[in-house]
Protein backbone atom coordinates (compact mmCIF):
# COMPACT_ATOMS: atom_id res chain seq x y z
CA UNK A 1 -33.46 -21.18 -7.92
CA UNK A 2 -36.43 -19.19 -7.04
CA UNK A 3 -37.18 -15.79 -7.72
CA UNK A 4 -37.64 -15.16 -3.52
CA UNK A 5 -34.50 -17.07 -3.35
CA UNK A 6 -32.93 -15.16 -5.71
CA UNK A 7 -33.91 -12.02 -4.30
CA UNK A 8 -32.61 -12.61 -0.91
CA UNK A 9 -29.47 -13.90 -2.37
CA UNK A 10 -28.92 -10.12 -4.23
CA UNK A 11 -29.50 -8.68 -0.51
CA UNK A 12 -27.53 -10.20 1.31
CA UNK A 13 -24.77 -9.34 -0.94
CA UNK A 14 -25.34 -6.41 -1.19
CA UNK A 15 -25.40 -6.30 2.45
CA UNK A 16 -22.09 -7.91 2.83
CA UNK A 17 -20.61 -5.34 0.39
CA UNK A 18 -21.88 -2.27 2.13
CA UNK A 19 -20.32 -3.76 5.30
CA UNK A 20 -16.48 -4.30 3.57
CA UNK A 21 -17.24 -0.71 1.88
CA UNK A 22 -17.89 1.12 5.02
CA UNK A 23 -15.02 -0.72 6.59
CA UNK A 24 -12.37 -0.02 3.97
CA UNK A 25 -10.22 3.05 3.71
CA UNK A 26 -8.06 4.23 0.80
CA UNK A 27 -5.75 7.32 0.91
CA UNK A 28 -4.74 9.52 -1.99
CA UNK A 29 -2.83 12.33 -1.72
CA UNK A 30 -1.27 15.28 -4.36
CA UNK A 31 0.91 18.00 -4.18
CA UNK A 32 4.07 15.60 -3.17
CA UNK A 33 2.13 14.21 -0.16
CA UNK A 34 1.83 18.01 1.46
CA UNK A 35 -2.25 17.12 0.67
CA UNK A 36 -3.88 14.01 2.09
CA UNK A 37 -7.69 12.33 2.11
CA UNK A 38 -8.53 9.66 3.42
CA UNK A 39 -12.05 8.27 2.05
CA UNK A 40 -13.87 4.64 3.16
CA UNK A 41 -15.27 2.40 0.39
CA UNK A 42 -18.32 4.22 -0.26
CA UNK A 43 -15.98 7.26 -1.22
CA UNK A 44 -17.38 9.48 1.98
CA UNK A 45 -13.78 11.55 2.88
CA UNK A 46 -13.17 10.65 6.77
CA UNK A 47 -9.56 12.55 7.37
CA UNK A 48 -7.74 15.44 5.35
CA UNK A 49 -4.46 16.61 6.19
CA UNK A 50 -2.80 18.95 5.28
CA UNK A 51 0.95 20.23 5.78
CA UNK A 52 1.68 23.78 6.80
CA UNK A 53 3.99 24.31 3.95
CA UNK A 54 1.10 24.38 1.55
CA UNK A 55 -0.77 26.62 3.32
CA UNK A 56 -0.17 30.46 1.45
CA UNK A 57 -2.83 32.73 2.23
CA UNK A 58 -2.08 34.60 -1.12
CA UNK A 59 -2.68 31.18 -3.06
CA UNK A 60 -5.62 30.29 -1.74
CA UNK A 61 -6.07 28.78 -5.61
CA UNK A 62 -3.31 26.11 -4.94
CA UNK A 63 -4.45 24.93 -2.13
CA UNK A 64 -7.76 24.17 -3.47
CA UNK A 65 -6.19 22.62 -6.50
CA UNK A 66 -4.44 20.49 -4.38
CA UNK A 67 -7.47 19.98 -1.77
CA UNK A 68 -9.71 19.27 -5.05
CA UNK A 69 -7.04 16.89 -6.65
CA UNK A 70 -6.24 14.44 -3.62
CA UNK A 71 -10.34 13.93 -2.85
CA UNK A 72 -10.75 12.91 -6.22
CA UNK A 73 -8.12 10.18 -6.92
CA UNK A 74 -9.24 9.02 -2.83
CA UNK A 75 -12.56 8.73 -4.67
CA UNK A 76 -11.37 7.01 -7.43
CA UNK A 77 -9.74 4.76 -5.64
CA UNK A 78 -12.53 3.96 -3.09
CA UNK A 79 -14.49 3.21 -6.20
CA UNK A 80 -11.39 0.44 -7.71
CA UNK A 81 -11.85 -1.23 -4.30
CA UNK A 82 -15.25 -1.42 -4.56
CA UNK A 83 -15.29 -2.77 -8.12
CA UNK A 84 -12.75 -5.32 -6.65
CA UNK A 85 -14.53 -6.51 -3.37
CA UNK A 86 -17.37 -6.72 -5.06
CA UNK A 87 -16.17 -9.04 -7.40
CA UNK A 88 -14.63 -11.41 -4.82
CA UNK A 89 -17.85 -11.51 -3.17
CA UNK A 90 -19.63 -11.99 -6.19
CA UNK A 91 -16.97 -13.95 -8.14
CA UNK A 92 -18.03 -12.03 -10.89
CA UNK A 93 -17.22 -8.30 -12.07
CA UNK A 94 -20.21 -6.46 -12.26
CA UNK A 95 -19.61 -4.25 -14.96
CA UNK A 96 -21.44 -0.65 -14.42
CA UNK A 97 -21.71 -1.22 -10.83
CA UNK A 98 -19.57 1.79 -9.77
């Protein structure tokens, strides 16, 4: 294969992956589910709810902690399911990737 061809190959995957990633949503959530994201592929946090109960103005500290904590693992995960679409489209993992 050609260099060209191989470089239009490489873009159109990527293309294809960027597409899946800004379609996909993962949801993470800490606290016993009283804190939830909700984050697409690309790990950009679309939706955060969270319940009243959790809400204490004199622990603000918790609430972050708990804010902090379910944006992270939605992250995480968004990254997993990128590592894993990207190998199906790939058929290989791409180690390093994300």
């Amino acid at each position: 294969m050609k260099q060209a061809d191989l470089i239009k190959k490489a873009q159109e995957i990527q293309n294809k992956l960027a597409e899946v990633m800004a379609q996909t949503r993962v949801e993470a959530s800490s606290g016993g589910g009283m804190v939830t994201a909700v984050s697409d592929g690309n790990g950009t946090v679309h939706e955060l709810r969270i319940e009243e109960e959790v809400i204490d103005p004199s622990d603000k500290t918790m609430l972050q902690d708990l804010v902090m904590a379910a944006v992270n693992e939605a992250r995480r995960k968004a990254q997993e399911e990128a590592r894993t679409q990207a190998k199906k489209i790939v058929g290989i993992p791409l180690p390093g990737l994300f």
